[in-house]
C-alpha atoms as a PDB file:
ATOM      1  CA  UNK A   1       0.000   0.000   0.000  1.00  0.00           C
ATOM      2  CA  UNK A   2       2.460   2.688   0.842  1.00  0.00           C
ATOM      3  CA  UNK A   3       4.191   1.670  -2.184  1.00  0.00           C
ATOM      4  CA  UNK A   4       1.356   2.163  -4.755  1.00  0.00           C
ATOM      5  CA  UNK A   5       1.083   5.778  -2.703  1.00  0.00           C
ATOM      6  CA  UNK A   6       5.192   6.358  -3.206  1.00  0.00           C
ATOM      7  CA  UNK A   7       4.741   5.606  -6.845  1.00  0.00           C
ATOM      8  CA  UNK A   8       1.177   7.662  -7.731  1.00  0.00           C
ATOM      9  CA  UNK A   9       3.096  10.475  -5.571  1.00  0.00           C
ATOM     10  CA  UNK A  10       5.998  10.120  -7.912  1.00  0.00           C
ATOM     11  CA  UNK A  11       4.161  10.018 -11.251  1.00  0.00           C
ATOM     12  CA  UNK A  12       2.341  12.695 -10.673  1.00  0.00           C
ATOM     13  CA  UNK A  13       5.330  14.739  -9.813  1.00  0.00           C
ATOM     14  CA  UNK A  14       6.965  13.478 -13.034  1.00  0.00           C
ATOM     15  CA  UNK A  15       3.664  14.273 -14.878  1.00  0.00           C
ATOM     16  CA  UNK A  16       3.549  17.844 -13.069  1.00  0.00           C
ATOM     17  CA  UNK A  17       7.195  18.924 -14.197  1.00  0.00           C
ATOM     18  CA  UNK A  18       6.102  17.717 -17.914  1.00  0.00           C
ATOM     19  CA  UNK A  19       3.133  19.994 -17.838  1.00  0.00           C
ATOM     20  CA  UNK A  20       5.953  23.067 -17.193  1.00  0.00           C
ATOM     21  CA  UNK A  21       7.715  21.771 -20.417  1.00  0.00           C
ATOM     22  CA  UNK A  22       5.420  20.990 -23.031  1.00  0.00           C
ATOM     23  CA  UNK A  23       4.252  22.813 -25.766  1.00  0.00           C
ATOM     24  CA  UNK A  24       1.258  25.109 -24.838  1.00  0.00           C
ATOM     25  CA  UNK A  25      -0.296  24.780 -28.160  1.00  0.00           C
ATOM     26  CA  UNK A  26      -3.334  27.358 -26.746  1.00  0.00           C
ATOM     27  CA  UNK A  27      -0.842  29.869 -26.278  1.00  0.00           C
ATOM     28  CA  UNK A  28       0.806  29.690 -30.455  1.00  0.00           C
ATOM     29  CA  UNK A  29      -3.536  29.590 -31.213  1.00  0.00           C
ATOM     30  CA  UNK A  30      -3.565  32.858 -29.047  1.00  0.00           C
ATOM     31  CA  UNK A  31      -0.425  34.297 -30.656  1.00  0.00           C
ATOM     32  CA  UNK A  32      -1.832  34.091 -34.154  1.00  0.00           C
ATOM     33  CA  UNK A  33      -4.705  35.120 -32.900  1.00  0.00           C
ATOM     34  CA  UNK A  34      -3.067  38.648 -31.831  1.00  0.00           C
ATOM     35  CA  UNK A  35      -1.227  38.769 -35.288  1.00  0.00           C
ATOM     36  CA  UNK A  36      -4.684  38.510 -37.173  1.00  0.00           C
ATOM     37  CA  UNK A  37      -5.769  40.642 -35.559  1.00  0.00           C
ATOM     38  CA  UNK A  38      -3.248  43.239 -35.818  1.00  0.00           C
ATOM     39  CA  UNK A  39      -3.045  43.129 -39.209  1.00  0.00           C
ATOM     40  CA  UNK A  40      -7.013  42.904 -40.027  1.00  0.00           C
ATOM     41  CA  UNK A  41      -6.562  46.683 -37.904  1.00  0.00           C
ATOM     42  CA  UNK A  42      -3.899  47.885 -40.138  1.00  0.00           C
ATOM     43  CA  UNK A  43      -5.676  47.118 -42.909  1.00  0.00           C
ATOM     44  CA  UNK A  44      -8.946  48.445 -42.203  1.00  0.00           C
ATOM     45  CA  UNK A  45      -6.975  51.758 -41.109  1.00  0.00           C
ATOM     46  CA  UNK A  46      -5.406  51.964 -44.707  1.00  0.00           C
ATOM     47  CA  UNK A  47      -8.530  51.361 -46.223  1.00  0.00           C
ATOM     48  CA  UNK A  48     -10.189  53.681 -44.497  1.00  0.00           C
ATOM     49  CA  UNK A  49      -7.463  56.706 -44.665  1.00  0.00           C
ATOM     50  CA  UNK A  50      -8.037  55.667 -48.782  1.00  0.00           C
ATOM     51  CA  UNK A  51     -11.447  55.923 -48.642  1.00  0.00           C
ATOM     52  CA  UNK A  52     -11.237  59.372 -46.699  1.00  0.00           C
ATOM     53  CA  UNK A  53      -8.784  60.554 -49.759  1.00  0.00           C
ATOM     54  CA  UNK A  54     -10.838  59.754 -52.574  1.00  0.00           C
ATOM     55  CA  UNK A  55     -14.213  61.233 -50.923  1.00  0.00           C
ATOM     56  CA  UNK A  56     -12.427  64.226 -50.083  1.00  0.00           C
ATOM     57  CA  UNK A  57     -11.204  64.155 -53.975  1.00  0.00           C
ATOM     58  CA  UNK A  58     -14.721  63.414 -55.013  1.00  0.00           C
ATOM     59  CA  UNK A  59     -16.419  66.641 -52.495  1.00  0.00           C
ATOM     60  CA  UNK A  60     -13.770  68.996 -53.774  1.00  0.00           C
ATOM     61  CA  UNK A  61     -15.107  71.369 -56.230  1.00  0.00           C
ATOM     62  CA  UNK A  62     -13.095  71.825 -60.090  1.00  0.00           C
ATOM     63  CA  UNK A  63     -10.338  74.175 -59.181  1.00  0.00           C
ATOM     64  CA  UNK A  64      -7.650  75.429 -61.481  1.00  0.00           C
ATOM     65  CA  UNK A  65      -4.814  73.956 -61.279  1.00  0.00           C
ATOM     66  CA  UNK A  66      -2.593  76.663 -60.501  1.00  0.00           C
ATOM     67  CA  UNK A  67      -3.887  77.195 -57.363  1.00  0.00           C
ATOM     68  CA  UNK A  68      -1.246  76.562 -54.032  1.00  0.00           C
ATOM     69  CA  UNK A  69      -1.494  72.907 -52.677  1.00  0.00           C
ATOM     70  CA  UNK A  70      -1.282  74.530 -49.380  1.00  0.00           C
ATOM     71  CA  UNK A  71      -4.239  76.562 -50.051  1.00  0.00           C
ATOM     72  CA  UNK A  72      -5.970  73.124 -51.230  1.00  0.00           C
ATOM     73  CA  UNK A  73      -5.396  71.690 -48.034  1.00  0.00           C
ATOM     74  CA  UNK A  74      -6.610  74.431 -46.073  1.00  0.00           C
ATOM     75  CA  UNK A  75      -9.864  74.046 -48.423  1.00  0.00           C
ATOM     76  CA  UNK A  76      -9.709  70.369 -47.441  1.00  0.00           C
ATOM     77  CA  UNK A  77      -9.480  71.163 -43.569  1.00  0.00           C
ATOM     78  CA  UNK A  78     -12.423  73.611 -43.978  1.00  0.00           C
ATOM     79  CA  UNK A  79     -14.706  71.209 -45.690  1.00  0.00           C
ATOM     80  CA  UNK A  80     -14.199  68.601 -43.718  1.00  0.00           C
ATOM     81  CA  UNK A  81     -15.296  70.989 -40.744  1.00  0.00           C
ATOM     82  CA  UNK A  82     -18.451  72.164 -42.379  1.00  0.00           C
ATOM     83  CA  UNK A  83     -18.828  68.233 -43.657  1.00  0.00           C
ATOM     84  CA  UNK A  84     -18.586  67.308 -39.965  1.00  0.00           C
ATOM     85  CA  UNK A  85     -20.816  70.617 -38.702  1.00  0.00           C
ATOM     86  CA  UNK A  86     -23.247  69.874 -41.197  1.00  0.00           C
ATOM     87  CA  UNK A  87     -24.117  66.398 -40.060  1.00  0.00           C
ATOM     88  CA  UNK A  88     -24.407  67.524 -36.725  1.00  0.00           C
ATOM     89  CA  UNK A  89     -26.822  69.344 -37.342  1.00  0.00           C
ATOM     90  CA  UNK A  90     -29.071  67.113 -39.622  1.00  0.00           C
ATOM     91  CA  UNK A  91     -29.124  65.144 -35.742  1.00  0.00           C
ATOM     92  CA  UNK A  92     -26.238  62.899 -35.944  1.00  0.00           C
ATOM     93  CA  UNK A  93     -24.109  61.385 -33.096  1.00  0.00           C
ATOM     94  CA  UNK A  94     -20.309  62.072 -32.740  1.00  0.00           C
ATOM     95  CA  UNK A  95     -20.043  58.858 -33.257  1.00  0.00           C
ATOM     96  CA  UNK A  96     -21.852  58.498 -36.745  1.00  0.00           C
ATOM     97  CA  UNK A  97     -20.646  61.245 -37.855  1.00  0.00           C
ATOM     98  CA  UNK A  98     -17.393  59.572 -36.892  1.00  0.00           C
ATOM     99  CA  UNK A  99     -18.356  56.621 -39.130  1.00  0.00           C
ATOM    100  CA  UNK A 100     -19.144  58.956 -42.113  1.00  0.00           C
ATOM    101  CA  UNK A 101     -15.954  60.756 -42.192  1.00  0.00           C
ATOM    102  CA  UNK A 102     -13.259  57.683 -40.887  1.00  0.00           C
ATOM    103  CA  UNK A 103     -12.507  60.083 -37.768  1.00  0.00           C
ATOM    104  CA  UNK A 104     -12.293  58.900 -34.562  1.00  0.00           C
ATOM    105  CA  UNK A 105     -14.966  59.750 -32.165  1.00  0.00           C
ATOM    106  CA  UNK A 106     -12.801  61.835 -29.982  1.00  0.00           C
ATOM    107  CA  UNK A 107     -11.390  64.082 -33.321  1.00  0.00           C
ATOM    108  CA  UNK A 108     -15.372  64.567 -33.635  1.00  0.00           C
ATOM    109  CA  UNK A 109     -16.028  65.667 -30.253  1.00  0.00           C
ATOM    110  CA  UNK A 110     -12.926  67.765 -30.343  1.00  0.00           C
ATOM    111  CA  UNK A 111     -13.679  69.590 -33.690  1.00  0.00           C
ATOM    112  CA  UNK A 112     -17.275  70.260 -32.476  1.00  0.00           C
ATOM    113  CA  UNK A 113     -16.335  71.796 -29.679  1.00  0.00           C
ATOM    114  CA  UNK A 114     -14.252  74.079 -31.786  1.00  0.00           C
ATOM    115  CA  UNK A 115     -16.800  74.735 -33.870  1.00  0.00           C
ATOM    116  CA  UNK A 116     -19.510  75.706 -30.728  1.00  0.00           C
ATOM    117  CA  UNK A 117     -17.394  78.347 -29.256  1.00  0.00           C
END
C-alpha cells in the first residue's frame, strides 16, 4: 500500500514537471490570434485613410490647377469641418458622424467643440 502511494506520488510529480515543459499549443492559437488581428486593424486603417482621400477628392469642387497645394489643403481642412458641422446638425451622433468621415470619435467631439465656441 504505501508503495502504490510512493509511486502515484511520484508520477504525478513526473507528470507535473512535464506539464511546465510541453508545448502550450493554446498559447501559439492565441499568438496568431493577436497577429490577425493586428493586421485585419492595419488594414482596415489603410482602407479607411483611402477611402477618406478619394471622398475628399470626389467633395472637392473643379479648381484650377494653378492654385497653391497649401491653399488646397486648407480648403480640405475647412470642408471637412463644415462636412462634420453639417451632419451635426441634420441630428447625428459624434459617433456616426465619426463613421461617415473615418474620424475617430474623440477628433469629432474635439472639432465640435471648436466649432460651438
Amino acid at each position: 500500500m504505501e508503495y502504490t502511494m510512493f509511486t502515484l506520488i511520484g508520477i504525478s510529480f513526473l507528470l507535473l514537471l512535464a506539464s511546465f515543459f510541453g508545448k502550450d499549443r493554446i498559447k501559439h492559437l492565441e499568438e496568431q490570434l493577436d497577429h490577425l488581428t493586428l493586421s485585419l486593424a492595419q488594414e482596415t486603417y489603410q482602407l479607411k485613410k483611402r477611402l477618406k482621400v478619394l471622398e475628399e477628392e470626389l467633395l472637392m469642387e473643379d479648381e484650377s490647377s494653378a492654385e497653391p497645394l497649401k491653399k488646397r489643403s486648407d480648403d480640405a481642412f475647412f470642408s471637412a469641418h463644415d462636412r462634420i458641422w453639417l451632419l451635426y446638425k441634420q441630428g447625428l451622433s459624434a459617433e456616426q458622424i465619426a463613421r461617415e468621415t473615418a474620424m475617430t470619435t474623440e477628433e469629432v467631439r474635439m472639432i465640435l467643440r471648436g466649432i460651438a465656441r
